[in-house]
PDB file of N, CA and C in Angstrom:
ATOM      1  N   UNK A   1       7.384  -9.795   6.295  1.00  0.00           N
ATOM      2  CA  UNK A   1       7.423  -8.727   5.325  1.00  0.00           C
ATOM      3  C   UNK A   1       8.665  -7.880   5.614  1.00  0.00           C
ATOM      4  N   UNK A   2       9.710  -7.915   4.781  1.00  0.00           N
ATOM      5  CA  UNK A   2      10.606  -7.291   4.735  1.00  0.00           C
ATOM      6  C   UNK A   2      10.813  -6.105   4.023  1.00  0.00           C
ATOM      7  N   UNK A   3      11.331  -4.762   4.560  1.00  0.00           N
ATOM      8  CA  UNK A   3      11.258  -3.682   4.140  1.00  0.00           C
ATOM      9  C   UNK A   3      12.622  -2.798   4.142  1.00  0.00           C
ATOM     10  N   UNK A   4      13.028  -1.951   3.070  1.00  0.00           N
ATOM     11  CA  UNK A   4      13.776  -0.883   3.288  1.00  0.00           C
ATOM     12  C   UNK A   4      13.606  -0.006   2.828  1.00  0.00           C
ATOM     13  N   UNK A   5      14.064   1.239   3.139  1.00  0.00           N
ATOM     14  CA  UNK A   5      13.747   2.953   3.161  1.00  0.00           C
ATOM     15  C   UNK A   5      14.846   3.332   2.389  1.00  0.00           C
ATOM     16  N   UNK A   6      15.145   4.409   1.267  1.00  0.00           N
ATOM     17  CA  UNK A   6      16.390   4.325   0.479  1.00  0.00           C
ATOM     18  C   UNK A   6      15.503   6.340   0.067  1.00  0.00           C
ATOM     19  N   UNK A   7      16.288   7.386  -0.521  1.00  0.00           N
ATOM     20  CA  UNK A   7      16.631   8.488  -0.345  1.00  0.00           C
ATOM     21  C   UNK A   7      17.094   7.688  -1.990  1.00  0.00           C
ATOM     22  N   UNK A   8      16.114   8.789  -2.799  1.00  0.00           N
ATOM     23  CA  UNK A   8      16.224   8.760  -4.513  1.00  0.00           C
ATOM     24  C   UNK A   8      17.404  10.071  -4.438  1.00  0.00           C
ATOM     25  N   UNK A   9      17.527  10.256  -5.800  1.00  0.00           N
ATOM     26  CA  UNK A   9      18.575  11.528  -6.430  1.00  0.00           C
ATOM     27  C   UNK A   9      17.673  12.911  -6.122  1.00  0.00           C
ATOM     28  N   UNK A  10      16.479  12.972  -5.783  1.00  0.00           N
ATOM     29  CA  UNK A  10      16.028  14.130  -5.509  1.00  0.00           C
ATOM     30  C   UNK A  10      16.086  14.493  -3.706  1.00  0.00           C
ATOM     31  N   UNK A  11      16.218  13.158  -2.974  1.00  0.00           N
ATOM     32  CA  UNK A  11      16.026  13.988  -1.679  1.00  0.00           C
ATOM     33  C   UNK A  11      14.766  13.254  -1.187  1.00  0.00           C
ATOM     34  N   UNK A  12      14.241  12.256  -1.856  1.00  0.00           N
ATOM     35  CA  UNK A  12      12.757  11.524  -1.611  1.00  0.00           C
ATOM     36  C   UNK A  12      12.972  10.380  -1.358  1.00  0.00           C
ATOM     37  N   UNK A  13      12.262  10.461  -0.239  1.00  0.00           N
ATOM     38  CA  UNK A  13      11.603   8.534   0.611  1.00  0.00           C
ATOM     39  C   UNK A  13      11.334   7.505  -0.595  1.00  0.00           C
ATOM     40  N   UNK A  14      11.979   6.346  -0.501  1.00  0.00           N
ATOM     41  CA  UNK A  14      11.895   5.319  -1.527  1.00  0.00           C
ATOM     42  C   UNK A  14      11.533   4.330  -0.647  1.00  0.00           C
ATOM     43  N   UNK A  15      10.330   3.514  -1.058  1.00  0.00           N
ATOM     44  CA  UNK A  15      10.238   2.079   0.088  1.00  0.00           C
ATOM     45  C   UNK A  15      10.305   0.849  -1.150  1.00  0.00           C
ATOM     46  N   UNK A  16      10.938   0.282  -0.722  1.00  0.00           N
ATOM     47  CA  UNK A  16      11.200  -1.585  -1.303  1.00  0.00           C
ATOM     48  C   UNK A  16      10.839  -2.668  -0.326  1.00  0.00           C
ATOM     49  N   UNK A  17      10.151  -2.933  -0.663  1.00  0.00           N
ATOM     50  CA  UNK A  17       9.383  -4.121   0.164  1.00  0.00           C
ATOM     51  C   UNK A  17       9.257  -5.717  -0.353  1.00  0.00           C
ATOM     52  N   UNK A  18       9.580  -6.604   0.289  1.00  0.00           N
ATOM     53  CA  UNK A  18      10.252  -8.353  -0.180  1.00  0.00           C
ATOM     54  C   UNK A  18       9.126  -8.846  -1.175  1.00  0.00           C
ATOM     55  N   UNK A  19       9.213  -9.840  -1.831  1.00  0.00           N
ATOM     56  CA  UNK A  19       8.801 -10.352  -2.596  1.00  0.00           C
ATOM     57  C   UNK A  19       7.513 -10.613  -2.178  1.00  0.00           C
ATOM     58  N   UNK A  20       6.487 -10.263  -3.499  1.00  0.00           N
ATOM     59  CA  UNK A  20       4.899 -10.673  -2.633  1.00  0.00           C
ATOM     60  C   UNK A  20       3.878  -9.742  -2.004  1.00  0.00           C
ATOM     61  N   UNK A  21       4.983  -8.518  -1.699  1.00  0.00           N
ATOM     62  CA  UNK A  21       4.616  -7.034  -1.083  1.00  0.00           C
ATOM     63  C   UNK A  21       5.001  -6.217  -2.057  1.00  0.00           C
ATOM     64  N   UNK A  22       5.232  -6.077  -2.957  1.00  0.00           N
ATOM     65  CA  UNK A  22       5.935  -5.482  -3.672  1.00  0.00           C
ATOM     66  C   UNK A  22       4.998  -3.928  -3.477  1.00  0.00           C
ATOM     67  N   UNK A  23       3.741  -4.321  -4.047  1.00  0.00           N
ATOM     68  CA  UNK A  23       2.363  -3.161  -4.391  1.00  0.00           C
ATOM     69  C   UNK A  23       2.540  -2.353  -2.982  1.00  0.00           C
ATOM     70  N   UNK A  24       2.776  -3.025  -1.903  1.00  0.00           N
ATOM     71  CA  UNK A  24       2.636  -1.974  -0.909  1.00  0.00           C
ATOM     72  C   UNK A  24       3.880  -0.910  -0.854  1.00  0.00           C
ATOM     73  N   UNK A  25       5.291  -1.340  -1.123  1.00  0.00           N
ATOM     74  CA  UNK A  25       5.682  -0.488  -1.359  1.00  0.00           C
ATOM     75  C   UNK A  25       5.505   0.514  -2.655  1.00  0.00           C
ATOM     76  N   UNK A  26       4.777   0.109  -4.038  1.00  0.00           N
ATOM     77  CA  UNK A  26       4.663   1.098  -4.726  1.00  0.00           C
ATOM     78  C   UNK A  26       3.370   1.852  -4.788  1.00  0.00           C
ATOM     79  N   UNK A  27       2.789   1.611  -3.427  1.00  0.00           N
ATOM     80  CA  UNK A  27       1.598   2.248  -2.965  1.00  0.00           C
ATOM     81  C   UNK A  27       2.198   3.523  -2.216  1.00  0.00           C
ATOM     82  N   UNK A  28       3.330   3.079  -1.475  1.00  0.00           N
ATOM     83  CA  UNK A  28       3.915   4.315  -0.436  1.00  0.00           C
ATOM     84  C   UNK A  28       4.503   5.457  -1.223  1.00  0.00           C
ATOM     85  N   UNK A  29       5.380   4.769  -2.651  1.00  0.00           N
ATOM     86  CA  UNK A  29       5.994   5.641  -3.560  1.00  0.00           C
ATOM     87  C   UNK A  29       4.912   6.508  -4.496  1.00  0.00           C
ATOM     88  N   UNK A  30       4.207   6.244  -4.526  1.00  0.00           N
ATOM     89  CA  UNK A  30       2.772   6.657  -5.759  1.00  0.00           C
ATOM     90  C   UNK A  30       1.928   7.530  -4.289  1.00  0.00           C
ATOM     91  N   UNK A  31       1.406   6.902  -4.042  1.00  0.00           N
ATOM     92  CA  UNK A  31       0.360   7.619  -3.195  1.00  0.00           C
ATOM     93  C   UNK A  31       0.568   8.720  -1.877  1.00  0.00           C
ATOM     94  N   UNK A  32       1.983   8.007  -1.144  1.00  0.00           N
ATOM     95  CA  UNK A  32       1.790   8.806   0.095  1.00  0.00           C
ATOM     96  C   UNK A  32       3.424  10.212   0.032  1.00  0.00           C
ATOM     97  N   UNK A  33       4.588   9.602  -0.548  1.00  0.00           N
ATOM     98  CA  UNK A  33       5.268  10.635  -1.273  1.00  0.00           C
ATOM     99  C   UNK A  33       5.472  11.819  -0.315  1.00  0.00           C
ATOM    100  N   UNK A  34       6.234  10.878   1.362  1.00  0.00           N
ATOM    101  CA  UNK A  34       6.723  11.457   2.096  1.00  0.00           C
ATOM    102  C   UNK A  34       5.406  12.458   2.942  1.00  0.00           C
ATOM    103  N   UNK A  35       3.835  12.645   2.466  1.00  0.00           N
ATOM    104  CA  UNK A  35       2.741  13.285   2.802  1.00  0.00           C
ATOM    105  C   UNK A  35       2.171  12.779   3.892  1.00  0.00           C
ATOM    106  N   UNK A  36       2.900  12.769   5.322  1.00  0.00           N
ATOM    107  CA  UNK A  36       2.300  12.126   6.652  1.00  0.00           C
ATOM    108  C   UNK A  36       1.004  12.164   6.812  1.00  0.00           C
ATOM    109  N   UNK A  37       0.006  12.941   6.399  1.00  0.00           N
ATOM    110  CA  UNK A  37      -1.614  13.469   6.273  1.00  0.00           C
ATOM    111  C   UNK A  37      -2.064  12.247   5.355  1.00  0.00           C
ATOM    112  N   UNK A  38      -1.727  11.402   5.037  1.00  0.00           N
ATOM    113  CA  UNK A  38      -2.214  10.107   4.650  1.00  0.00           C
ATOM    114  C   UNK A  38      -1.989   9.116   5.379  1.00  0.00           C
ATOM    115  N   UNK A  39      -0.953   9.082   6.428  1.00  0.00           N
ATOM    116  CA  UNK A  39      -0.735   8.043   7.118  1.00  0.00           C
ATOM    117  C   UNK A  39      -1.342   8.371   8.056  1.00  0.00           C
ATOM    118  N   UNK A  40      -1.792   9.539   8.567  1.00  0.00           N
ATOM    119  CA  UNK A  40      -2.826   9.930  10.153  1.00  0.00           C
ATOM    120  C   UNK A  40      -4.093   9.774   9.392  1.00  0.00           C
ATOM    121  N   UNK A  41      -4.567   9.690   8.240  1.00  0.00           N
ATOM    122  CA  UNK A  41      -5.887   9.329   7.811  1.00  0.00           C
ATOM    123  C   UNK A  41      -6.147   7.482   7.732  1.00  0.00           C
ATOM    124  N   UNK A  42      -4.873   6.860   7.618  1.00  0.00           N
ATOM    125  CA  UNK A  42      -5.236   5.220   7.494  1.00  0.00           C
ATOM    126  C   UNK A  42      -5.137   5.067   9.108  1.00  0.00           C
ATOM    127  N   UNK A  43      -4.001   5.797   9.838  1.00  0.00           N
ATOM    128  CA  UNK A  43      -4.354   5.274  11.549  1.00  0.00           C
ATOM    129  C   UNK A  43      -5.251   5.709  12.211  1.00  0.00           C
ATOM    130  N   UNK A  44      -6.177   6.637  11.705  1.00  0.00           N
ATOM    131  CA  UNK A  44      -7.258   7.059  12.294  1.00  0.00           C
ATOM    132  C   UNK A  44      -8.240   5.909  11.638  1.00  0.00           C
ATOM    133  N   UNK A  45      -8.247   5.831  10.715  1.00  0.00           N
ATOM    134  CA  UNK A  45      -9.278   4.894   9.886  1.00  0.00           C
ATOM    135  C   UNK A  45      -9.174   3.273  10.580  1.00  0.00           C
ATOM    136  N   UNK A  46      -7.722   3.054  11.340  1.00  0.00           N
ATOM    137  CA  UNK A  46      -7.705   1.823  11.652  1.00  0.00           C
ATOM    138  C   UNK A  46      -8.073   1.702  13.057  1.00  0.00           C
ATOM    139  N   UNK A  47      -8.582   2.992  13.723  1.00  0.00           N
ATOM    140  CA  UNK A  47      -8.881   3.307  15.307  1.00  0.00           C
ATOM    141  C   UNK A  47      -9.863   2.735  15.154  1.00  0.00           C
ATOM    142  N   UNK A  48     -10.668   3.221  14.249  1.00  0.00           N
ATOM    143  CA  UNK A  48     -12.214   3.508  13.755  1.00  0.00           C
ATOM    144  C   UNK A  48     -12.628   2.262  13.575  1.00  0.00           C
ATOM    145  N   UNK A  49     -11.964   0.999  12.940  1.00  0.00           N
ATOM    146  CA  UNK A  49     -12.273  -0.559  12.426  1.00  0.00           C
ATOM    147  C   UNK A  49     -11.950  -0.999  14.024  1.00  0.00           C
ATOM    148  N   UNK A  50     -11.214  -0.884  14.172  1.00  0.00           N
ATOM    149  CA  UNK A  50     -10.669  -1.842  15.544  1.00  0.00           C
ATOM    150  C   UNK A  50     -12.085  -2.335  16.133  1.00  0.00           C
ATOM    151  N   UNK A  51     -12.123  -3.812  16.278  1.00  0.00           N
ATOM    152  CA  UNK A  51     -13.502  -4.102  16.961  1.00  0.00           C
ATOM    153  C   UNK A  51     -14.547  -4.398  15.915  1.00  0.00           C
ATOM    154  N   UNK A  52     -14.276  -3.773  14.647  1.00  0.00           N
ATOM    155  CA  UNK A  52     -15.549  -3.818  13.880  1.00  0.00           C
ATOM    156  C   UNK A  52     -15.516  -5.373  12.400  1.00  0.00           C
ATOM    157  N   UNK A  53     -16.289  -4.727  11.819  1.00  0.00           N
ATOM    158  CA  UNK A  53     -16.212  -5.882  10.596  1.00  0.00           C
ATOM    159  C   UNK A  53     -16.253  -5.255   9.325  1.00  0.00           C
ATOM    160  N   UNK A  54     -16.568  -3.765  10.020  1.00  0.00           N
ATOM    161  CA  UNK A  54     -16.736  -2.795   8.563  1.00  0.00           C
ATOM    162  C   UNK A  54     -14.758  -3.082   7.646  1.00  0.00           C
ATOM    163  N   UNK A  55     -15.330  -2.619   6.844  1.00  0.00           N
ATOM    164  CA  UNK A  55     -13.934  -2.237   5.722  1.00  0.00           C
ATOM    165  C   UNK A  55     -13.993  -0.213   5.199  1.00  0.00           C
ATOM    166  N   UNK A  56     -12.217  -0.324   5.443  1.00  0.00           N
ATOM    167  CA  UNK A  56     -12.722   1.281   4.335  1.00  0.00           C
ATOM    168  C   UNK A  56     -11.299   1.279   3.744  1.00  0.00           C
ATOM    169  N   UNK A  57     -11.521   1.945   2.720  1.00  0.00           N
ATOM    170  CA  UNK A  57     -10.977   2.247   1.549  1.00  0.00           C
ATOM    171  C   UNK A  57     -10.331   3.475   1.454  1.00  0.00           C
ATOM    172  N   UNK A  58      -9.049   3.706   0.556  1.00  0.00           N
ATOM    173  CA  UNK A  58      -8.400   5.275  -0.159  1.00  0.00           C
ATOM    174  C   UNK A  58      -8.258   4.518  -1.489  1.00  0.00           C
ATOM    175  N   UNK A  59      -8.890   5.455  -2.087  1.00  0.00           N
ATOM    176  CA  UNK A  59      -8.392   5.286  -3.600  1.00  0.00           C
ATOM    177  C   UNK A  59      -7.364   6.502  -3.794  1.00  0.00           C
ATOM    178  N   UNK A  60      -6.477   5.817  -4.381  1.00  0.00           N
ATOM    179  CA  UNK A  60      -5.426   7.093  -4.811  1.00  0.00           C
ATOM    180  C   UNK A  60      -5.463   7.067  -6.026  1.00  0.00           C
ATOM    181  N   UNK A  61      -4.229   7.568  -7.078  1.00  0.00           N
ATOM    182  CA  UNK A  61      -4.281   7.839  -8.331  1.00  0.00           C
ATOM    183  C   UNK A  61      -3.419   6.638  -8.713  1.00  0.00           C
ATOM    184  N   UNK A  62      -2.690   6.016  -8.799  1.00  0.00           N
ATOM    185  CA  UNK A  62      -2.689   4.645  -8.715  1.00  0.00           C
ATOM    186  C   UNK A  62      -2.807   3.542  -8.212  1.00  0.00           C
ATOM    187  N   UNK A  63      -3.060   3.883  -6.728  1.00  0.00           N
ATOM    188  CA  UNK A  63      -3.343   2.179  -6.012  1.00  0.00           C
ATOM    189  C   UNK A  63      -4.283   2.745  -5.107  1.00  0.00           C
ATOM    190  N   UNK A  64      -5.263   1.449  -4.994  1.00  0.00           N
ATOM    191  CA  UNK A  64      -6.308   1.796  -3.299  1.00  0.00           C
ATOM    192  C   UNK A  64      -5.741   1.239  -2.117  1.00  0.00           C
ATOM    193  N   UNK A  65      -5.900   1.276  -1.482  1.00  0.00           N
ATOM    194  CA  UNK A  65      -5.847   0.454   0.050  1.00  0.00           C
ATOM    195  C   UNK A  65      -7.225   0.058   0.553  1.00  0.00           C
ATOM    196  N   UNK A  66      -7.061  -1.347   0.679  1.00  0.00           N
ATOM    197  CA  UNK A  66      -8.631  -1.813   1.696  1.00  0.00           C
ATOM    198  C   UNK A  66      -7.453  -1.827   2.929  1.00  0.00           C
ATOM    199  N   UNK A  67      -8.796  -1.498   3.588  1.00  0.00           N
ATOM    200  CA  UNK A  67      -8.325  -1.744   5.690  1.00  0.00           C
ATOM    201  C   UNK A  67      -9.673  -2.491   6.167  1.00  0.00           C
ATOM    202  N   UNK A  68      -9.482  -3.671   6.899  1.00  0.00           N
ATOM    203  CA  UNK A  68     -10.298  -3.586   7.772  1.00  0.00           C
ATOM    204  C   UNK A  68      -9.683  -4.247   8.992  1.00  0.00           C
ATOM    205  N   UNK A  69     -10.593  -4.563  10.037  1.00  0.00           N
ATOM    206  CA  UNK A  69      -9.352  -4.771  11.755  1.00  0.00           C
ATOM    207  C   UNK A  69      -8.818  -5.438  11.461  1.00  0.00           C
ATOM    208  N   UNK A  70      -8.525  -6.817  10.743  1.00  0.00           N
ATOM    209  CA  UNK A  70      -7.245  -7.635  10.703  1.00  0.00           C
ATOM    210  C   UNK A  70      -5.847  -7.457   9.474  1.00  0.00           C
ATOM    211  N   UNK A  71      -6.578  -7.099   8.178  1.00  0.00           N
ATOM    212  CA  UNK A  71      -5.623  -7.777   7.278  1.00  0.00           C
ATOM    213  C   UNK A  71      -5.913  -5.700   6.290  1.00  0.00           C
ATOM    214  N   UNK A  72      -4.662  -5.524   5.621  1.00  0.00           N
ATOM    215  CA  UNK A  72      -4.463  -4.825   4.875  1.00  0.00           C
ATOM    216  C   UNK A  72      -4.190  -5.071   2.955  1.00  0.00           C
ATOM    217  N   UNK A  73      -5.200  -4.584   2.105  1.00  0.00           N
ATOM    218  CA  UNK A  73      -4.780  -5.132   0.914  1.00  0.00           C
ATOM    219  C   UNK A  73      -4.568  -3.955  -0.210  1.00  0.00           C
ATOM    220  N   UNK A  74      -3.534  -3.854  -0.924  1.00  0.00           N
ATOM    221  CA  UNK A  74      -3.260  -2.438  -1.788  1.00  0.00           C
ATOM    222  C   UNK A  74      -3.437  -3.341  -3.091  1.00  0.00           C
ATOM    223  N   UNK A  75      -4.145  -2.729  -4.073  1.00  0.00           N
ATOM    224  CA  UNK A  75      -4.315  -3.071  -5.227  1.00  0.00           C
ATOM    225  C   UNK A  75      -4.123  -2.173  -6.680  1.00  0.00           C
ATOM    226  N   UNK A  76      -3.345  -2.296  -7.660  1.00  0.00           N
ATOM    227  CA  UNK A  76      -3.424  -1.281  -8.565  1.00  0.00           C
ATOM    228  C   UNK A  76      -4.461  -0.907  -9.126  1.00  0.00           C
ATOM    229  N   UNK A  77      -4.640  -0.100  -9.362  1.00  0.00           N
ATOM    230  CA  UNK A  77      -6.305   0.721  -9.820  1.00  0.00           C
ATOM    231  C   UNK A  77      -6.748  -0.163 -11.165  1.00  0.00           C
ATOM    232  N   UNK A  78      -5.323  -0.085 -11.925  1.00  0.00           N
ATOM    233  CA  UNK A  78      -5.071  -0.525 -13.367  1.00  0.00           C
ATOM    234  C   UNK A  78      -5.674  -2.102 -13.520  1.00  0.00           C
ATOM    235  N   UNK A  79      -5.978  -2.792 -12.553  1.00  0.00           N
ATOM    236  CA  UNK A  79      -6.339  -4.487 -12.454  1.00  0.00           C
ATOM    237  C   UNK A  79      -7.743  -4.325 -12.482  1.00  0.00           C
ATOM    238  N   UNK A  80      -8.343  -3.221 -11.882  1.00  0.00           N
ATOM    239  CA  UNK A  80      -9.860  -3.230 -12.198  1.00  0.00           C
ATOM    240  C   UNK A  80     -10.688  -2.846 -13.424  1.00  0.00           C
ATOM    241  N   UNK A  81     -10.115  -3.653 -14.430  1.00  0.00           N
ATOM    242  CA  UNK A  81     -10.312  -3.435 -15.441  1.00  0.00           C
ATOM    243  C   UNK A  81     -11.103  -5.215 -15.970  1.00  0.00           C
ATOM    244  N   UNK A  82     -11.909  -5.352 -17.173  1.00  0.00           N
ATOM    245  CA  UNK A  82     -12.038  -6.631 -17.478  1.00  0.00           C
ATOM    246  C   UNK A  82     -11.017  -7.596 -18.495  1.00  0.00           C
ATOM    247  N   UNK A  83     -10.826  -8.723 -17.897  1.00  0.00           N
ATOM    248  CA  UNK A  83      -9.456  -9.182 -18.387  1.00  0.00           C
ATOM    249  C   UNK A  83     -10.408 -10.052 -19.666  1.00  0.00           C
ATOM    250  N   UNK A  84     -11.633  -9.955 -20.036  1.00  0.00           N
ATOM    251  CA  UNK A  84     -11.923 -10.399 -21.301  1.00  0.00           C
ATOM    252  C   UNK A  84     -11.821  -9.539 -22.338  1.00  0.00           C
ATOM    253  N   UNK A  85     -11.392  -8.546 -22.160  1.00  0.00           N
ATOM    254  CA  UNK A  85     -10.378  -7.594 -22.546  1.00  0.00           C
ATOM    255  C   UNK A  85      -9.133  -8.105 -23.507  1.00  0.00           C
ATOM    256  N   UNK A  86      -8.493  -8.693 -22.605  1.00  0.00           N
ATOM    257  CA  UNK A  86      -6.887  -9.165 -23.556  1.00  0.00           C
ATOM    258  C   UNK A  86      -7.279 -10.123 -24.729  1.00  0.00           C
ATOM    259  N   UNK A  87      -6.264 -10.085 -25.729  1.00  0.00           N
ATOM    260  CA  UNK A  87      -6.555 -11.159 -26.344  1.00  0.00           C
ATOM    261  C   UNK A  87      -6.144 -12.370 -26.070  1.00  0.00           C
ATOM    262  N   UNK A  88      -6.704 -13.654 -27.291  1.00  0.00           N
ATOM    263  CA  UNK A  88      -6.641 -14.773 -26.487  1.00  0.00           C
ATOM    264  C   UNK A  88      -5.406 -15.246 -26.401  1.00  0.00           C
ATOM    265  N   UNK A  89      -5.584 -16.084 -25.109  1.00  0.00           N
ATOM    266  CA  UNK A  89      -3.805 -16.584 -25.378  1.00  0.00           C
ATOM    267  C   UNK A  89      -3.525 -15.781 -24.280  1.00  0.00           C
ATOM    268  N   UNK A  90      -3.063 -14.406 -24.097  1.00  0.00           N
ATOM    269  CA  UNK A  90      -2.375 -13.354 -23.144  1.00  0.00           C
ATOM    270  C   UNK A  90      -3.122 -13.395 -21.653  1.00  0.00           C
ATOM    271  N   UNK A  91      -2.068 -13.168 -20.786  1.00  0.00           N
ATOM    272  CA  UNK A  91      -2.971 -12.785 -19.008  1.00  0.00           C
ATOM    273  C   UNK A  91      -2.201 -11.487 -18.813  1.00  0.00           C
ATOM    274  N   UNK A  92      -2.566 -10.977 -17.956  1.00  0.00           N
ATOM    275  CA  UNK A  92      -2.074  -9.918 -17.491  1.00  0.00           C
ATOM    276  C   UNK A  92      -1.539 -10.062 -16.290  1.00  0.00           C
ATOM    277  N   UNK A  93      -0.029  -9.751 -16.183  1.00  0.00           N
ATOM    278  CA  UNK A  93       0.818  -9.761 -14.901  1.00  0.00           C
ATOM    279  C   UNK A  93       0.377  -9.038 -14.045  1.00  0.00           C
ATOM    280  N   UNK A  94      -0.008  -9.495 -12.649  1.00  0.00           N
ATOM    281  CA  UNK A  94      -0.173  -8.820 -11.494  1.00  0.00           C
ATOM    282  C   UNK A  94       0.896  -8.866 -10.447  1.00  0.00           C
ATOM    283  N   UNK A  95       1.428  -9.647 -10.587  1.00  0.00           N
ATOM    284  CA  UNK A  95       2.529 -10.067  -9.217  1.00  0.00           C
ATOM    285  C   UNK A  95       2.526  -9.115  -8.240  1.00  0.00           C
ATOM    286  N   UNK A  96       3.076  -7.428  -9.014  1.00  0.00           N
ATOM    287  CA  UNK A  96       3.713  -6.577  -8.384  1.00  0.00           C
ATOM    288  C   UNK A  96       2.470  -5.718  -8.134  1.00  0.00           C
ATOM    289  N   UNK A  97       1.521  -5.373  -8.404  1.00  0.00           N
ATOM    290  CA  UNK A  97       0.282  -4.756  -8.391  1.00  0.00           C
ATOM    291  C   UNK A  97      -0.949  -5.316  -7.430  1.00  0.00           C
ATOM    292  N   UNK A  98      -0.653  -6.361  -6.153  1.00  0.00           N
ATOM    293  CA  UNK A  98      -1.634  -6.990  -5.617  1.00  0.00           C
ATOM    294  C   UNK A  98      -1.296  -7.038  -4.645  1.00  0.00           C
ATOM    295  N   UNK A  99      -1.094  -7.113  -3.131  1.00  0.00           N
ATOM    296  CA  UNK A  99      -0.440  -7.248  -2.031  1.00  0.00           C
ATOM    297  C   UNK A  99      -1.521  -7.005  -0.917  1.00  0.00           C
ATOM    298  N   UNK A 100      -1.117  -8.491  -0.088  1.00  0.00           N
ATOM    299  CA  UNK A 100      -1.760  -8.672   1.537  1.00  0.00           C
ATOM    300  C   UNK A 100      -0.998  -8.291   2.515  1.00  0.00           C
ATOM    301  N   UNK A 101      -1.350  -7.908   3.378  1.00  0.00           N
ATOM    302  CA  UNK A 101      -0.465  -8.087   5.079  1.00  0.00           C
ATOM    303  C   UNK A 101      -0.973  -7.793   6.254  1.00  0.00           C
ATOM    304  N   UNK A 102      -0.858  -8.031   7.077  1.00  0.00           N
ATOM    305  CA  UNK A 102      -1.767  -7.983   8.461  1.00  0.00           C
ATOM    306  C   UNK A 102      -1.598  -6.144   9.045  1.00  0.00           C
ATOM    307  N   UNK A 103      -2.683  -6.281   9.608  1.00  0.00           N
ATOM    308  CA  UNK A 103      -2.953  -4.521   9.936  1.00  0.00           C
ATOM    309  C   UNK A 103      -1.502  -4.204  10.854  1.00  0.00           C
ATOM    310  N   UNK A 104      -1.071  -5.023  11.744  1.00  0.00           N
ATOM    311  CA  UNK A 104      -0.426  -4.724  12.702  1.00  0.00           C
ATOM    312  C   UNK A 104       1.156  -4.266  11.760  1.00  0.00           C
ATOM    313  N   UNK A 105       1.328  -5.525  11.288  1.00  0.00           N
ATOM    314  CA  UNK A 105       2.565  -5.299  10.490  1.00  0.00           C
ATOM    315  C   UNK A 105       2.436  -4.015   9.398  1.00  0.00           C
ATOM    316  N   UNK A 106       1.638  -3.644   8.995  1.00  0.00           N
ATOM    317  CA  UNK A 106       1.316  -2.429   8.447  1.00  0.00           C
ATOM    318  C   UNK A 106       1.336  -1.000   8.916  1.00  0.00           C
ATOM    319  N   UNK A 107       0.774  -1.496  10.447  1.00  0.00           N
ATOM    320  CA  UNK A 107       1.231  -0.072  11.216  1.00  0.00           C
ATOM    321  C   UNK A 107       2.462   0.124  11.618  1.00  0.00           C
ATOM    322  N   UNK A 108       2.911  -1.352  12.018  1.00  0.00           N
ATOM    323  CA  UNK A 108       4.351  -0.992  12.068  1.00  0.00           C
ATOM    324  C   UNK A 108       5.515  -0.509  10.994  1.00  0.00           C
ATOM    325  N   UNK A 109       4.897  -0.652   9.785  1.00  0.00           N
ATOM    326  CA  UNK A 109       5.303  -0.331   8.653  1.00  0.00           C
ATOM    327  C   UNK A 109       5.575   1.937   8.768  1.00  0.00           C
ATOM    328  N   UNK A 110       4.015   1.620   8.968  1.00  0.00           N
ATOM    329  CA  UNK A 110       4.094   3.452   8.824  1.00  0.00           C
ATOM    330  C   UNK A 110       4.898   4.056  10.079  1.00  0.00           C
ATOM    331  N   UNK A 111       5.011   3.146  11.199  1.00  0.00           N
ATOM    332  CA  UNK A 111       5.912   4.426  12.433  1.00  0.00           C
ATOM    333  C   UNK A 111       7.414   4.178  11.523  1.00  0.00           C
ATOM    334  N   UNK A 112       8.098   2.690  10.858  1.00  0.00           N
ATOM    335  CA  UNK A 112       9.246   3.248  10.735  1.00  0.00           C
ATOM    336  C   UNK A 112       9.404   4.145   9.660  1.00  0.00           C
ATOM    337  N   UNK A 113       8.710   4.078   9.083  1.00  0.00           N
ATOM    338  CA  UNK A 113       8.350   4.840   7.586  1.00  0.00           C
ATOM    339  C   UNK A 113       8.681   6.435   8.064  1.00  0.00           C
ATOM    340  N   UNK A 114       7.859   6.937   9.452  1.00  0.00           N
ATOM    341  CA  UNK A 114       7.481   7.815   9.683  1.00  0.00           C
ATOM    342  C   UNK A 114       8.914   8.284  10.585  1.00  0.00           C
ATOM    343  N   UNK A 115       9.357   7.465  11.310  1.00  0.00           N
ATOM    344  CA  UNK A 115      10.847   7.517  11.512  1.00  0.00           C
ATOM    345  C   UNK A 115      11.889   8.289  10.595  1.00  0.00           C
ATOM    346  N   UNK A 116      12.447   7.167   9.608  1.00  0.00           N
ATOM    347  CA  UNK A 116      12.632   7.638   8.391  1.00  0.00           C
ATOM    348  C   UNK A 116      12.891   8.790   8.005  1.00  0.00           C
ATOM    349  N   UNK A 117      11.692   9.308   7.730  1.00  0.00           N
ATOM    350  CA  UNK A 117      11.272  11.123   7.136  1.00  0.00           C
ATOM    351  C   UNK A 117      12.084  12.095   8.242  1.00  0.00           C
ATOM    352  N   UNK A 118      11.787  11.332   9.743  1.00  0.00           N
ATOM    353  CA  UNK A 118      12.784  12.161  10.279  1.00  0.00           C
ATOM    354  C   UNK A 118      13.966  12.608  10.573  1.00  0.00           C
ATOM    355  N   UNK A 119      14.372  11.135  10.108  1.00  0.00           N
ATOM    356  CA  UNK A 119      15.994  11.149   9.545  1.00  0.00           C
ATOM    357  C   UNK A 119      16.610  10.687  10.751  1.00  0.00           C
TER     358      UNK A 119
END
């Protein structure tokens, strides 16, 4: 999982993340928006799994995050919807709205993330 950190026209943390991950970086841009008090709530939450089998969840205002001890999954809110819904013929693109990755690589995600912010 490949990642970079990029500084928009306002002064704000931008994450781009490789093909396949895409959702996790527009989970970081949507949901966490430079707000470290979300990233000490998923590493506390991932203290808490370590060892276990439980799962837990953030729903944000556009994407959730599942955690549980091994694997991390961000999903757009917008997919939980019923796709007998569309009409016939049409699917609905997810590519960029669905994303796996292992807990570890995830935490390592948030220290450089958290780096970053500090400049």
């Amino acid at each position: 999982m490949d990642y970079e950190f990029l500084h928009d026209v306002t002064g704000g943390v931008k994450v781009r993340l490789s093909v396949g991950h895409e959702a996790i970086g527009h989970w970081f841009n949507e949901e966490v928006q430079g707000d470290t008090r979300v990233l000490d709530e998923i590493i506390a939450a991932a203290a808490q799994l370590r060892g276990s089998e439980r799962q837990w969840q953030r729903v944000g205002h556009e994407y959730t995050l599942w955690l549980d001890d091994e694997e991390v999954m961000v999903r757009a809110n917008v997919l939980a919807f019923d796709e007998a819904e569309l009409e016939e013929g049409m699917t609905f693109y997810d590519e960029e709205s669905l994303a796996f990755c292992g807990k570890e690589d995830f935490l390592a995600l948030i220290a450089a993330y958290r780096q970053f912010l500090r400049g």
